[in-house]
N, C-alpha and C. Protein backbone atom coordinates (compact mmCIF):
# COMPACT_ATOMS: atom_id res chain seq x y z
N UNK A 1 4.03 8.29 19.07
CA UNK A 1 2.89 7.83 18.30
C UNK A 1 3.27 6.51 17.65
N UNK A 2 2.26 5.80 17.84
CA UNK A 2 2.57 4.17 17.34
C UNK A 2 1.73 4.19 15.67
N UNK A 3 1.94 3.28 15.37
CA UNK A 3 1.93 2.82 13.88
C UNK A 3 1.34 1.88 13.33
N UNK A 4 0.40 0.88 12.79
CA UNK A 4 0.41 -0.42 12.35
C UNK A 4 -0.31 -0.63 10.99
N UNK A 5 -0.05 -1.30 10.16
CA UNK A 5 -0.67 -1.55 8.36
C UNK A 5 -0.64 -2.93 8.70
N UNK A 6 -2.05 -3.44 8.10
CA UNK A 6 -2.69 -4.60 8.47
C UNK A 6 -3.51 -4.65 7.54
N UNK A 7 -3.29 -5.96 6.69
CA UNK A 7 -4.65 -6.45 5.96
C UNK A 7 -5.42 -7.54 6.21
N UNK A 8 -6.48 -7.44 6.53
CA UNK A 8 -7.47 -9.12 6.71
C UNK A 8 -7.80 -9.45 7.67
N UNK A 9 -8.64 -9.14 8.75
CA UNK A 9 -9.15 -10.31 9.65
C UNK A 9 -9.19 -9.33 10.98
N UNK A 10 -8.86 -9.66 11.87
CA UNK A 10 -8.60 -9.28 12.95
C UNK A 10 -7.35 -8.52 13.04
N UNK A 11 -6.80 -7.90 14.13
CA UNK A 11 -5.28 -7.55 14.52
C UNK A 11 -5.77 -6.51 15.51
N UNK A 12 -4.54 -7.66 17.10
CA UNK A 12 -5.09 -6.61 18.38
C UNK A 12 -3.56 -5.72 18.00
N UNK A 13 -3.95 -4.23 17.86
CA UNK A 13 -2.91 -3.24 17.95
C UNK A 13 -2.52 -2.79 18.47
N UNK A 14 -3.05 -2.90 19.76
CA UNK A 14 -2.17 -1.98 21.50
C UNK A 14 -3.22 -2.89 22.16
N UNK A 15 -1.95 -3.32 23.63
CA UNK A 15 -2.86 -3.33 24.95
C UNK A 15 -3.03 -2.60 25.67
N UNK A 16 -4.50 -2.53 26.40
CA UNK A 16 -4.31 -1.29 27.68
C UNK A 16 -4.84 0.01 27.46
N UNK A 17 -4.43 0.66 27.97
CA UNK A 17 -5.11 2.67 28.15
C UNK A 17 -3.80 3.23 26.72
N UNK A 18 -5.26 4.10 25.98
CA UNK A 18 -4.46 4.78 25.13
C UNK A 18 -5.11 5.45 24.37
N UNK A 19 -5.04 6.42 23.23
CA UNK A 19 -5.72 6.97 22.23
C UNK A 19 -5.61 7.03 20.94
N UNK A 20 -6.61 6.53 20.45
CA UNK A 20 -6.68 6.77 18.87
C UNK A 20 -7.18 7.97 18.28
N UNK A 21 -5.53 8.13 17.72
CA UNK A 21 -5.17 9.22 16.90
C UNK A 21 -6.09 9.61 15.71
N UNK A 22 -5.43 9.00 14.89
CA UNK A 22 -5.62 9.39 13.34
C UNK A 22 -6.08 8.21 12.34
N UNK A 23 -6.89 7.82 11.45
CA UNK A 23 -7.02 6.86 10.39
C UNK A 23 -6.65 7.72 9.01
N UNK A 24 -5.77 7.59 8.54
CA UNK A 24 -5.08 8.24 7.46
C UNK A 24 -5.37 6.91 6.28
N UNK A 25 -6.27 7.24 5.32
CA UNK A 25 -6.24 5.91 4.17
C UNK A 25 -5.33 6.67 2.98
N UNK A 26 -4.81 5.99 2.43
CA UNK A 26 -3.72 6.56 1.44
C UNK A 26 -4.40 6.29 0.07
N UNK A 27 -5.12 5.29 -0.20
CA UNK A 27 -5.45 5.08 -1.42
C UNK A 27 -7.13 4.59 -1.21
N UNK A 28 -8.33 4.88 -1.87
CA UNK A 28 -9.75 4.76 -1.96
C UNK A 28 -9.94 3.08 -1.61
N UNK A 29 -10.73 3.01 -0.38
CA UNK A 29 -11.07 1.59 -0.24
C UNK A 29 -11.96 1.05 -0.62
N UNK A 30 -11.56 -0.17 -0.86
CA UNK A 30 -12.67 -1.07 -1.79
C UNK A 30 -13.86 -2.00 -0.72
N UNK A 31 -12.79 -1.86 0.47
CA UNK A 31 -13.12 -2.66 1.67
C UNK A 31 -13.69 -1.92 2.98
N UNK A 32 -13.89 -2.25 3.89
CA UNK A 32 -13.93 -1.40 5.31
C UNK A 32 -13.33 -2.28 6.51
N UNK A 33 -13.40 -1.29 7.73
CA UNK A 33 -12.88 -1.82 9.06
C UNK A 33 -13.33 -0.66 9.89
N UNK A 34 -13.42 -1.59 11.27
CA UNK A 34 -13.48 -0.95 12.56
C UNK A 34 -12.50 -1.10 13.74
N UNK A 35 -12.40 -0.22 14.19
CA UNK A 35 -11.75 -0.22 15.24
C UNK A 35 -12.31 -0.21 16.68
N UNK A 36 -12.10 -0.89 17.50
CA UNK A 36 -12.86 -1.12 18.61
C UNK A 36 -11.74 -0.78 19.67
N UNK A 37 -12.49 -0.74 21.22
CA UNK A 37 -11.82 -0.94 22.16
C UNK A 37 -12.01 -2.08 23.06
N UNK A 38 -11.06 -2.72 23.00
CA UNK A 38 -11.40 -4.20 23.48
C UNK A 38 -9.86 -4.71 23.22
N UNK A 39 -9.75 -6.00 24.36
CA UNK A 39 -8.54 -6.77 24.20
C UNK A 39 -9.11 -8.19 23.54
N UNK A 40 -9.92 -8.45 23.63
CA UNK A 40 -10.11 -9.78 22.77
C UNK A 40 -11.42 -9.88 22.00
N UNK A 41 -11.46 -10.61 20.73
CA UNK A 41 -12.25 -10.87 20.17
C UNK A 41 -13.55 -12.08 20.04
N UNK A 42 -13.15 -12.42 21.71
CA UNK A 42 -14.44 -13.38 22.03
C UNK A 42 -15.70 -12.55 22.94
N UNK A 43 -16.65 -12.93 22.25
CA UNK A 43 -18.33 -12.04 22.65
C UNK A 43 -18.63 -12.50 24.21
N UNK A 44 -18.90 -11.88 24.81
CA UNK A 44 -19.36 -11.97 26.56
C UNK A 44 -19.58 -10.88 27.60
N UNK A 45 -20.15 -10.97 28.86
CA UNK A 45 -20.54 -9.69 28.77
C UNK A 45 -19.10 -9.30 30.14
N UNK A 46 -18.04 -10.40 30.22
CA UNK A 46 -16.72 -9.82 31.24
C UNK A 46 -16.19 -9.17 30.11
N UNK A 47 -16.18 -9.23 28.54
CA UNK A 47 -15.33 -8.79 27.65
C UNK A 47 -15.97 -7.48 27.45
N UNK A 48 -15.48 -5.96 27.40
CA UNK A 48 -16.35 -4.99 27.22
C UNK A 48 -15.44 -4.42 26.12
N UNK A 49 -16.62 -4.21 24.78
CA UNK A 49 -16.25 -4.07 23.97
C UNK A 49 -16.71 -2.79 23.03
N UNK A 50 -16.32 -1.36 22.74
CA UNK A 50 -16.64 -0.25 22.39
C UNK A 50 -16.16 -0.13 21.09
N UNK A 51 -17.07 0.49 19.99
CA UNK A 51 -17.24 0.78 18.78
C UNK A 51 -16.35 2.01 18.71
N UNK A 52 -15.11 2.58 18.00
CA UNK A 52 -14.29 3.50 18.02
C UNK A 52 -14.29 4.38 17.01
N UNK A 53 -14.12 3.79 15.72
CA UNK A 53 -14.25 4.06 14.32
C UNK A 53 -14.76 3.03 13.53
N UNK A 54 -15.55 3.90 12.81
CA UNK A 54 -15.71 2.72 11.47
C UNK A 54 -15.19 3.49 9.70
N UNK A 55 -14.46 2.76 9.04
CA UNK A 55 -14.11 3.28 7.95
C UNK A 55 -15.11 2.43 6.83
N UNK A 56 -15.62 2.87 5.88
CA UNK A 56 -16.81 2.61 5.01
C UNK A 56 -15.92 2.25 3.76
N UNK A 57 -16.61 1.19 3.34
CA UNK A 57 -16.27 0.79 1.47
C UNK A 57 -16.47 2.08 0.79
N UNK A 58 -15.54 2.57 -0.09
CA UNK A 58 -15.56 3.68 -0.47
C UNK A 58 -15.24 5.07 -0.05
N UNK A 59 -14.36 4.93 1.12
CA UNK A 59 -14.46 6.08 1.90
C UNK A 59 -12.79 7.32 1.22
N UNK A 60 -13.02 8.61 0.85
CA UNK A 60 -12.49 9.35 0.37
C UNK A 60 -10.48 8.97 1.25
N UNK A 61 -9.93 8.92 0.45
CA UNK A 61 -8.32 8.97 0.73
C UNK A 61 -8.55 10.80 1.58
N UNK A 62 -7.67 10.39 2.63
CA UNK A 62 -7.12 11.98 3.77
C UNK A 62 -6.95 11.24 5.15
N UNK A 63 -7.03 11.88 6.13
CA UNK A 63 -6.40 11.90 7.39
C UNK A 63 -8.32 12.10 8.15
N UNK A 64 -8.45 11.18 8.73
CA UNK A 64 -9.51 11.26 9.22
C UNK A 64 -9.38 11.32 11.28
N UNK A 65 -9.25 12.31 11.79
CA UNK A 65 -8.94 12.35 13.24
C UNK A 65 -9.85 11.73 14.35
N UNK A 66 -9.64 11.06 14.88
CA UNK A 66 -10.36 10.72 16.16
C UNK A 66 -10.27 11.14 17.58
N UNK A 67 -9.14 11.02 17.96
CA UNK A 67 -8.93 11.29 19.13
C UNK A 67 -10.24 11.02 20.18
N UNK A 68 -9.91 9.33 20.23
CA UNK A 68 -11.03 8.88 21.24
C UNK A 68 -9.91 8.01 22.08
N UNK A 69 -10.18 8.34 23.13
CA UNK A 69 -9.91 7.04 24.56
C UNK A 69 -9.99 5.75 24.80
N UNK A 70 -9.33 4.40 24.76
CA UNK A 70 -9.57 3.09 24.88
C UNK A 70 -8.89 3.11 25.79
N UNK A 71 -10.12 1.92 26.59
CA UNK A 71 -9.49 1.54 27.89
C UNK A 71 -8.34 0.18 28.06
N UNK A 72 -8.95 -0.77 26.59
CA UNK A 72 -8.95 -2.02 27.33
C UNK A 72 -7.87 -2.63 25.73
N UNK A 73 -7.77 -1.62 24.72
CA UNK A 73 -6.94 -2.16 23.67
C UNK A 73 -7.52 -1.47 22.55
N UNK A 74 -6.70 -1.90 21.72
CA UNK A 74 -7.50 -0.88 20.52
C UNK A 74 -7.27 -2.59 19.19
N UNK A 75 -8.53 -3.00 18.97
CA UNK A 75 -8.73 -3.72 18.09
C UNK A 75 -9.29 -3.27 16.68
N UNK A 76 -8.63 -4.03 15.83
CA UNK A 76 -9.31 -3.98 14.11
C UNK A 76 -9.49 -4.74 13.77
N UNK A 77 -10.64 -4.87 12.94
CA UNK A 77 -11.63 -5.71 12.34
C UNK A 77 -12.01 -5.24 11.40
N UNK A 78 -10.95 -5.74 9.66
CA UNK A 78 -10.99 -5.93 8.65
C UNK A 78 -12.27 -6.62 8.34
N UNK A 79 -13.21 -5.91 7.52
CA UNK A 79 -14.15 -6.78 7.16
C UNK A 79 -14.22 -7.72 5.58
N UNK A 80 -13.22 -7.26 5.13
CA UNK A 80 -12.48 -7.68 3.51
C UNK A 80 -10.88 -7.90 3.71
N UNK A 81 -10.65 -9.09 2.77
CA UNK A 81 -9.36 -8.72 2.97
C UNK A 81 -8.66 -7.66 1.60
N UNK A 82 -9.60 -7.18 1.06
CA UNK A 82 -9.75 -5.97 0.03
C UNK A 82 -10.02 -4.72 0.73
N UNK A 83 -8.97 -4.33 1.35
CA UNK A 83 -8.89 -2.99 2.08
C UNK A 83 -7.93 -2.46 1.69
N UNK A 84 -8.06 -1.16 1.43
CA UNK A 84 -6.85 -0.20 1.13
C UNK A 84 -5.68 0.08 2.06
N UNK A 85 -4.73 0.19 1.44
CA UNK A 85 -3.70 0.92 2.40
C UNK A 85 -4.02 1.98 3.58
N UNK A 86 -3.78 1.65 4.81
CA UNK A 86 -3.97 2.69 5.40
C UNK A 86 -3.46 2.70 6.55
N UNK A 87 -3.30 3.72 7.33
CA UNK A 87 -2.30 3.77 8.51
C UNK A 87 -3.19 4.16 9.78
N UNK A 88 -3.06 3.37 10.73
CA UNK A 88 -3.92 3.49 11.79
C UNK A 88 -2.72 4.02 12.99
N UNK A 89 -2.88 5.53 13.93
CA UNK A 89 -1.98 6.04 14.74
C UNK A 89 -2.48 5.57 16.02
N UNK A 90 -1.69 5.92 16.93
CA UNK A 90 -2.49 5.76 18.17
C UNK A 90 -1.25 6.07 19.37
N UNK A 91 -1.64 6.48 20.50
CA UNK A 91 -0.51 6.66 21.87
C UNK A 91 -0.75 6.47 23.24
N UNK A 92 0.20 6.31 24.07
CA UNK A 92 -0.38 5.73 25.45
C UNK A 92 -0.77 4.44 25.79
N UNK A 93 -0.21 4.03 24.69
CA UNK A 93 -0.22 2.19 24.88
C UNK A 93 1.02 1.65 24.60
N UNK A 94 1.30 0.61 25.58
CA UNK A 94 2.05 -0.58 25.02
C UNK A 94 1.75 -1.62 23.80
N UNK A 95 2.63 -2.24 23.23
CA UNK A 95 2.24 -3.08 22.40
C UNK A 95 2.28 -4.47 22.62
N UNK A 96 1.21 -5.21 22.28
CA UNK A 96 0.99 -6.56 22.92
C UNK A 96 1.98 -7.70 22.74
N UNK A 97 2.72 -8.97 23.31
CA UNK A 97 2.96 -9.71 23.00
C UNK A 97 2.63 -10.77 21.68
């Protein structure tokens, strides 16, 4: 199981085939983010890009499970850079250059 803590903006977190695990927030967010499946963050219709999770401003501290399938990467998209601590899992991927 892979790992990554990230604040602000973008961050591609795996390339390729894999699954998202777990969104575990440790402390109440002030902010939100999504997680997508997609390798890049430019809009088009060769880029195919799937909605995975979304974590909400305000959303309760625990372990929130997903266990959904990405084909093509697993992207986050900080929408604040006022986001809480939180740990995003995931497996069956490499990690990008």
């Amino acid at each position: 199981v892979s790992q990554s803590r990230y604040h602000g903006g973008f961050k591609l977190l795996a390339c390729g085939v894999g699954e998202l695990n777990n969104v575990i927030i440790e402390d109440s967010t002030a902010g939100s983010f999504t997680l997508y499946d997609a390798s890049t963050t430019v809009n088009g219709a060769s880029y195919g890009t799937t909605t995975l999770a979304r974590i909400t401003a305000g959303q309760a501290e625990g372990s929130y499970p997903y266990d959904r399938n990405f084909r093509y990467g697993l992207i986050a998209e900080f929408q604040s850079s006022n986001v809480a601590s939180s740990t995003i899992t995931y497996k069956g991927s490499y990690t990008c250059n």
